[in-house]
C-alpha atoms as a PDB file:
ATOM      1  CA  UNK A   1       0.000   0.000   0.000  1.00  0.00           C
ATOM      2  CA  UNK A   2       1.402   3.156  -1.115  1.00  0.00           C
ATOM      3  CA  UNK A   3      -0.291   6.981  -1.138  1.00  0.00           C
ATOM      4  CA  UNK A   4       1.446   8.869  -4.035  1.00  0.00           C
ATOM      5  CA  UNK A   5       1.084  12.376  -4.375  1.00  0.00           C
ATOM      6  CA  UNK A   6       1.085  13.248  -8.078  1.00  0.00           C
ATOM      7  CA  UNK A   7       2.385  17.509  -9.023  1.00  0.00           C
ATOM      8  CA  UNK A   8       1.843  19.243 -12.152  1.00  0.00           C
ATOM      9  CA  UNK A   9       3.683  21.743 -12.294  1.00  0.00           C
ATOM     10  CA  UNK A  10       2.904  25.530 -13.307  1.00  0.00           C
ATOM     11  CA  UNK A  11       3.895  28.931 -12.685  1.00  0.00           C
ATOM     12  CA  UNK A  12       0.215  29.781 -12.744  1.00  0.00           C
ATOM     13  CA  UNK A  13      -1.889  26.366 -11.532  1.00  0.00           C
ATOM     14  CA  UNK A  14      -0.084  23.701 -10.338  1.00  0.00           C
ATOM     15  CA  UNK A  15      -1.892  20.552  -9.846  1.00  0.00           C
ATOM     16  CA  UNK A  16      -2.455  17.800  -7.747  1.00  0.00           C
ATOM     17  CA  UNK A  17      -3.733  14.398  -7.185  1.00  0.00           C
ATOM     18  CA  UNK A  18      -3.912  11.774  -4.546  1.00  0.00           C
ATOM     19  CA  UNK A  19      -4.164   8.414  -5.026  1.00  0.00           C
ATOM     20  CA  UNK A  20      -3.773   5.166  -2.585  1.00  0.00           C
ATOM     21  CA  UNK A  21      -2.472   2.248  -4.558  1.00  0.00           C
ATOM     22  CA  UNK A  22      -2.625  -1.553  -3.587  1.00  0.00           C
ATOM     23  CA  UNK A  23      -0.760  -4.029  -5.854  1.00  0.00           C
ATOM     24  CA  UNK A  24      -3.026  -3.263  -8.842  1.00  0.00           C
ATOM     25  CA  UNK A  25      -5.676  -1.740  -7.156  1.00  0.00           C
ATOM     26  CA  UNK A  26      -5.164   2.047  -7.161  1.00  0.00           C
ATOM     27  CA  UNK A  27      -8.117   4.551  -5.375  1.00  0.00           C
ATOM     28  CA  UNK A  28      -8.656   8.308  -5.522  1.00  0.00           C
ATOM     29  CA  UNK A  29      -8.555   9.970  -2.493  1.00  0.00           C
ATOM     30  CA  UNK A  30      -8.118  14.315  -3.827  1.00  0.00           C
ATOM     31  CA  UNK A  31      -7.471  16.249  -6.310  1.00  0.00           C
ATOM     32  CA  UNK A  32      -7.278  19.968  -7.127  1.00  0.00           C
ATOM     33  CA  UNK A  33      -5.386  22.726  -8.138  1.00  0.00           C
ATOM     34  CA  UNK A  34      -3.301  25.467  -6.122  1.00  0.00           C
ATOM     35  CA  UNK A  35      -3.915  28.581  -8.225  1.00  0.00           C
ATOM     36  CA  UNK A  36      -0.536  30.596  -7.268  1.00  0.00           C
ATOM     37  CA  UNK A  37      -1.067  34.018  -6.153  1.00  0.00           C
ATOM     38  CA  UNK A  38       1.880  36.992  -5.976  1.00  0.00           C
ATOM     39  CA  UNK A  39       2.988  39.312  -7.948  1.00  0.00           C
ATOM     40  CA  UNK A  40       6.700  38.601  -8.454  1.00  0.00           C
ATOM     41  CA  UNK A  41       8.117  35.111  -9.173  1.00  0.00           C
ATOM     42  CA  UNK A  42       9.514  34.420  -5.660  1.00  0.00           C
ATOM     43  CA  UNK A  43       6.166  35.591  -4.434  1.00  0.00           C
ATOM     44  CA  UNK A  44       4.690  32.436  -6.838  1.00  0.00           C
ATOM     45  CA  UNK A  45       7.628  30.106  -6.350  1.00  0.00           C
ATOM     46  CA  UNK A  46       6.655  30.545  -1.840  1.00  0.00           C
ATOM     47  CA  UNK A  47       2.968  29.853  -2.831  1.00  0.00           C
ATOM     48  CA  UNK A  48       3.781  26.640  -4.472  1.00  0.00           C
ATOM     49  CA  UNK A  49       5.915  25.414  -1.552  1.00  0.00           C
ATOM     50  CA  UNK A  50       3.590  25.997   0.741  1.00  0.00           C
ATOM     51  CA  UNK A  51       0.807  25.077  -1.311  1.00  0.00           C
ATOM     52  CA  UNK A  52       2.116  21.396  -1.876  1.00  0.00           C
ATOM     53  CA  UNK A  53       3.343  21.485   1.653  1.00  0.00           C
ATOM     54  CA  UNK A  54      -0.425  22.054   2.942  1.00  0.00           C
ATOM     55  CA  UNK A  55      -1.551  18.884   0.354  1.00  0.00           C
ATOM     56  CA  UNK A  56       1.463  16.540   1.865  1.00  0.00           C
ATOM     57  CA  UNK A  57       0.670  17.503   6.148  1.00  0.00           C
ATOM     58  CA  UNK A  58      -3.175  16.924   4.758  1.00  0.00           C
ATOM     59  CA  UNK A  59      -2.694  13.753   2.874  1.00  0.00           C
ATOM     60  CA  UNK A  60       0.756  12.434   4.544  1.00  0.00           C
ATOM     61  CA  UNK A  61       1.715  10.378   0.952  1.00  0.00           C
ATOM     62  CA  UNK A  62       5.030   8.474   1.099  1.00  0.00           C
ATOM     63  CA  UNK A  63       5.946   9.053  -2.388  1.00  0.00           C
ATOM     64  CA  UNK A  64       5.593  11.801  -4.608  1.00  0.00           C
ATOM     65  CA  UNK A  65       5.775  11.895  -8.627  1.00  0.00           C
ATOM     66  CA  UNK A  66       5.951  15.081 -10.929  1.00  0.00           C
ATOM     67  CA  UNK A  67       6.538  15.688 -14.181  1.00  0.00           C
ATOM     68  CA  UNK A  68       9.874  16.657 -15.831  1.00  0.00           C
ATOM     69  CA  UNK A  69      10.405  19.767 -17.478  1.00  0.00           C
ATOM     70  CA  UNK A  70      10.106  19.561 -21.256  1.00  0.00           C
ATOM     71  CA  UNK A  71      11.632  22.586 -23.765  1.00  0.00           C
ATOM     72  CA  UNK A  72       9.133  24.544 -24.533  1.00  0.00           C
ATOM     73  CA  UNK A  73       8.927  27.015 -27.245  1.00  0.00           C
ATOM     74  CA  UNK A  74       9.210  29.806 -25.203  1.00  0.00           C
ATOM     75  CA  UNK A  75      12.766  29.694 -22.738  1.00  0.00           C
ATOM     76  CA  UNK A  76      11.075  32.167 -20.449  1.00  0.00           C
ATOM     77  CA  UNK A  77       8.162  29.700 -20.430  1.00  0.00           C
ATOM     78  CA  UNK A  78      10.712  26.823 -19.395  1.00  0.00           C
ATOM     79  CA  UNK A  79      12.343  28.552 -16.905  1.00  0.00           C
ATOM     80  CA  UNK A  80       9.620  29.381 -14.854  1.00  0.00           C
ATOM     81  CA  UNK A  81       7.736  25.719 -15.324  1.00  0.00           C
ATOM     82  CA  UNK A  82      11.463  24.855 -14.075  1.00  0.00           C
ATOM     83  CA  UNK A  83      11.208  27.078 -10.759  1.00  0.00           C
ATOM     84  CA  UNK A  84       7.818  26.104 -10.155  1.00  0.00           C
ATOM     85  CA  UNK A  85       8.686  22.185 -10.154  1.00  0.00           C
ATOM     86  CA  UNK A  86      11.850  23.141  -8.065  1.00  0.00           C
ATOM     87  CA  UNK A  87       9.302  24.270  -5.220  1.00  0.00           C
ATOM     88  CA  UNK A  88       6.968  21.316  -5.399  1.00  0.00           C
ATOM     89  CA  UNK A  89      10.131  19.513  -4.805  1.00  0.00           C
ATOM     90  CA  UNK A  90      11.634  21.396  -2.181  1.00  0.00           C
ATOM     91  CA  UNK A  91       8.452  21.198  -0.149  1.00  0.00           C
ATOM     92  CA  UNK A  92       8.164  17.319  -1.013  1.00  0.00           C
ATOM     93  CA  UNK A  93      12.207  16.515   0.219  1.00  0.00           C
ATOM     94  CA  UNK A  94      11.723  19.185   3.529  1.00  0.00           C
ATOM     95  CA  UNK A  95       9.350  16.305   4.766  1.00  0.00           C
ATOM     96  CA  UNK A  96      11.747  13.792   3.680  1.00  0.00           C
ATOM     97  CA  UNK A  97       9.378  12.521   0.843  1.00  0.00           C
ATOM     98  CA  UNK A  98      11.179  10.490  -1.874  1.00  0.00           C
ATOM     99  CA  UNK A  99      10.674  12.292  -5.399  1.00  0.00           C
ATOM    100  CA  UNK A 100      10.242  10.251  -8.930  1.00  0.00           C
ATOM    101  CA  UNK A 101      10.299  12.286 -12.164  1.00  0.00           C
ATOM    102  CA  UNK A 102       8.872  11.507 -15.310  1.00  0.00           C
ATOM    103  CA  UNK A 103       8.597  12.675 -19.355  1.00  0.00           C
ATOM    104  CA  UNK A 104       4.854  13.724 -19.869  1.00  0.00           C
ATOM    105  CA  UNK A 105       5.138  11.323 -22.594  1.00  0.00           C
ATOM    106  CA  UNK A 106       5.751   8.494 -20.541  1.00  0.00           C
ATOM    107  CA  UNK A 107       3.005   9.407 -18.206  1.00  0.00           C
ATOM    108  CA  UNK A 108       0.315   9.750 -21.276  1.00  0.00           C
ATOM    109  CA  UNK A 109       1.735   6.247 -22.843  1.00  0.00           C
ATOM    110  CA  UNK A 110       0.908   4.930 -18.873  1.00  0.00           C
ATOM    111  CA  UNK A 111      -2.226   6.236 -18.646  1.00  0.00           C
ATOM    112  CA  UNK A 112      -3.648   6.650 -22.117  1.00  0.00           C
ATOM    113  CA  UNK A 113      -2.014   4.298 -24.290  1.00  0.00           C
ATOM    114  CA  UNK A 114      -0.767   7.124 -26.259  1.00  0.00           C
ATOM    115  CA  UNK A 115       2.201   9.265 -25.855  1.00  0.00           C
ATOM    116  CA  UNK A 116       0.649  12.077 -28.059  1.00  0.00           C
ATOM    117  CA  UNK A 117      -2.170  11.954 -26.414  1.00  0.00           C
ATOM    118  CA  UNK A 118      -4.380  14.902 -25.288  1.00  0.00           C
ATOM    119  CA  UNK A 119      -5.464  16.664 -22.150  1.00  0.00           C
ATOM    120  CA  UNK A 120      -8.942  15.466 -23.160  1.00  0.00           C
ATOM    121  CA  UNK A 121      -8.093  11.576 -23.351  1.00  0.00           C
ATOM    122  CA  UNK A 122      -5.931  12.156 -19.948  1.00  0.00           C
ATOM    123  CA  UNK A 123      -9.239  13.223 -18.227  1.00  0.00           C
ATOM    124  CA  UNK A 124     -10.982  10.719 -19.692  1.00  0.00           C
ATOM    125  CA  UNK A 125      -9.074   7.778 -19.015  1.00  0.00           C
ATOM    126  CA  UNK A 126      -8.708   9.203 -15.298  1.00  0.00           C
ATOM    127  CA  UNK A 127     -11.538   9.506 -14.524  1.00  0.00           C
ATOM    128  CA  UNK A 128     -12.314   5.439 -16.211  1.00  0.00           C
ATOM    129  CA  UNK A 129      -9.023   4.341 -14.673  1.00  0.00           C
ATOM    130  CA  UNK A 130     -10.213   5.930 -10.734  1.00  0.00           C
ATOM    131  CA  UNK A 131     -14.213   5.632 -11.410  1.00  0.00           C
ATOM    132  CA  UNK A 132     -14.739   9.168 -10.729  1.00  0.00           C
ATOM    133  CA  UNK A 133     -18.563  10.465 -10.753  1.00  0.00           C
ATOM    134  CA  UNK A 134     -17.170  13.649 -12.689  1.00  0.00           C
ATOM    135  CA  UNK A 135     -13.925  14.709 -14.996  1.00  0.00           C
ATOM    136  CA  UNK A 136     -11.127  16.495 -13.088  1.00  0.00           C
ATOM    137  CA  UNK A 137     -10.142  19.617 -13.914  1.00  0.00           C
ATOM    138  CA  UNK A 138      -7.460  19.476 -16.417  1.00  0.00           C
ATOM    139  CA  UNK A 139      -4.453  20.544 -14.153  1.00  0.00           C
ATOM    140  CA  UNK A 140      -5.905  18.324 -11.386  1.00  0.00           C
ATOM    141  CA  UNK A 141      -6.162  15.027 -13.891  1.00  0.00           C
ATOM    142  CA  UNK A 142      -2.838  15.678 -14.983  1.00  0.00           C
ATOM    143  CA  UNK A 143      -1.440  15.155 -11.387  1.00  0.00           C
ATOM    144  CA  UNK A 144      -3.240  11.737 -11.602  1.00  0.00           C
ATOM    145  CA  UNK A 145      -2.195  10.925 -14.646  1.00  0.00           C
ATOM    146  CA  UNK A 146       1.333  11.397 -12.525  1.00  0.00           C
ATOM    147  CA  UNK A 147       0.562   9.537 -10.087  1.00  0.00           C
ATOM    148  CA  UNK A 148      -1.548   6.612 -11.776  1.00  0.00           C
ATOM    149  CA  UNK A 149       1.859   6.206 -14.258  1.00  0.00           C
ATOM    150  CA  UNK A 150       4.428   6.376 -10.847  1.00  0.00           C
ATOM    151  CA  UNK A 151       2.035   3.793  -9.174  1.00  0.00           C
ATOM    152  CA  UNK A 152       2.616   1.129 -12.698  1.00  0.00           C
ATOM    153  CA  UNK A 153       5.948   2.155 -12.746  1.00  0.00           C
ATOM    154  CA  UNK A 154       6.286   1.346  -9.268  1.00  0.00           C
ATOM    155  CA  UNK A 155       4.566  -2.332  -9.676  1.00  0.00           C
ATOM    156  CA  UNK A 156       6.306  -3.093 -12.449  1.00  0.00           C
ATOM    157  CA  UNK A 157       9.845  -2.528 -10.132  1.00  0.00           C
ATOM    158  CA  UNK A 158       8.531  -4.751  -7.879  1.00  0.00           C
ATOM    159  CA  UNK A 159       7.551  -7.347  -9.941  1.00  0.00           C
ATOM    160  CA  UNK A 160      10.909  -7.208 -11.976  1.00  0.00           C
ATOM    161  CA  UNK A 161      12.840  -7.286  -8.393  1.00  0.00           C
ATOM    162  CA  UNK A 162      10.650 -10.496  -7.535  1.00  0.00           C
ATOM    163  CA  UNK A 163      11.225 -12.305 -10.628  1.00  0.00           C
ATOM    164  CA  UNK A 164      14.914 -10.872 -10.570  1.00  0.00           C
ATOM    165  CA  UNK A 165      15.056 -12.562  -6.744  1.00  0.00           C
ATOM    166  CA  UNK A 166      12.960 -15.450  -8.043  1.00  0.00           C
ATOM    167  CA  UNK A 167      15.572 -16.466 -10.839  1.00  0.00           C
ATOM    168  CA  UNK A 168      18.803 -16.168  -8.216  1.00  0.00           C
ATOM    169  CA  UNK A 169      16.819 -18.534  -5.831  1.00  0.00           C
ATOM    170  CA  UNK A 170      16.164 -16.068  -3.192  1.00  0.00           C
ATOM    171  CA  UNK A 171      12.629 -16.559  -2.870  1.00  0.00           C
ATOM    172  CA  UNK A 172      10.913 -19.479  -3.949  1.00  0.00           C
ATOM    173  CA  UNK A 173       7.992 -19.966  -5.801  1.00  0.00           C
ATOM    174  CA  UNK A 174       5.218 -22.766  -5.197  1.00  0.00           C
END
C-alpha cells in the first residue's frame, strides 16, 4: 500500500492528485489545483511550496511523482515551469518525501495508451481508470495521470525485483 502524491507543475496552476495504490488496485482519495497568487516570481515560487506542503501535512503520501520539465517554445516559459517544479520539490524533500520524475510522454503512454495523447483523453481515461462520478479539472487530472503512471511504474519494479530474486533462488515460488 502506497499513497502517491502526483504535481503538475505551473507557474500559474499547479496541480495535484492523490491516489492510494494496492498491488493493482489504485483509489482516488483528492485532487485539485493550487492557483498561485503573488505578484513577483519568488512571491509564486513561496505559494507553491507551501501550497504542496499544505496537500502533503493533509494527505501524509510516502511518495511523490511530478513531471519533468520539457523545452518549450518559449525559454522564459521553461524557466519558470522549471522554478515552479523546483518548489513542489523542495516542499516534497523538507518532509523527507522520496521524489520520482517523469517525461509527460511516458506518463500519457501509462495512462492513455498514447504518448501524443491529449489533455482530453488524460481526463478521460482518469476519470475510467479511478471511477470518478465527474472529470477532473485538467491541471488536477494531470497530477493523476502522474501519479496513476508512478504507481505502474512502481509495480512493475517490484515485480521485476521479484522475478529478478525469483531467478537467483532467493525466494521461492510454489
Amino acid at each position: 500500500m502506497a499513497i502517491i502524491l502526483g504535481i503538475d507543475p505551473g507557474s500559474r496552476v499547479t496541480g495535484y492528485g492523490v491516489i492510494n495504490t494496492v498491488g493493482v488496485k489504485h483509489e482516488y482519495i483528492a485532487s485539485g489545483c493550487i492557483r498561485v497568487k503573488g505578484e513577483t516570481l519568488p512571491e509564486k515560487l513561496k505559494y507553491i511550496f507551501e501550497g504542496v506542503n499544505e496537500v502533503i501535512d493533509t494527505y501524509i503520501p510516502q511518495e511523490m511523482a511530478i513531471e519533468q520539465v520539457f523545452m518549450a517554445k518559449n525559454a522564459d516559459s521553461a524557466l519558470k515551469l522549471g522554478q515552479a517544479r523546483g518548489s513542489a520539490i523542495v516542499a516534497a524533500t523538507s518532509q523527507n518525501l522520496p521524489v520520482f520524475e517523469y517525461a509527460a510522454r511516458r506518463v500519457k503512454q501509462s495512462v492513455v495508451g498514447k504518448g501524443s495523447a491529449d489533455k482530453a483523453q488524460v481526463q478521460h481515461m482518469v476519470k475510467t481508470l479511478l471511477k470518478l462520478a465527474a472529470t477532473p479539472q485538467a491541471d488536477a487530472a494531470d497530477a493523476l495521470a502522474i501519479a496513476l503512471c508512478h504507481a505502474n511504474t512502481r509495480l512493475s519494479m517490484v515485480k521485476m525485483g521479484g522475478a529478478n530474486a525469483v531467478r537467483r533462488g532467493r525466494v521461492r515460488t510454489i
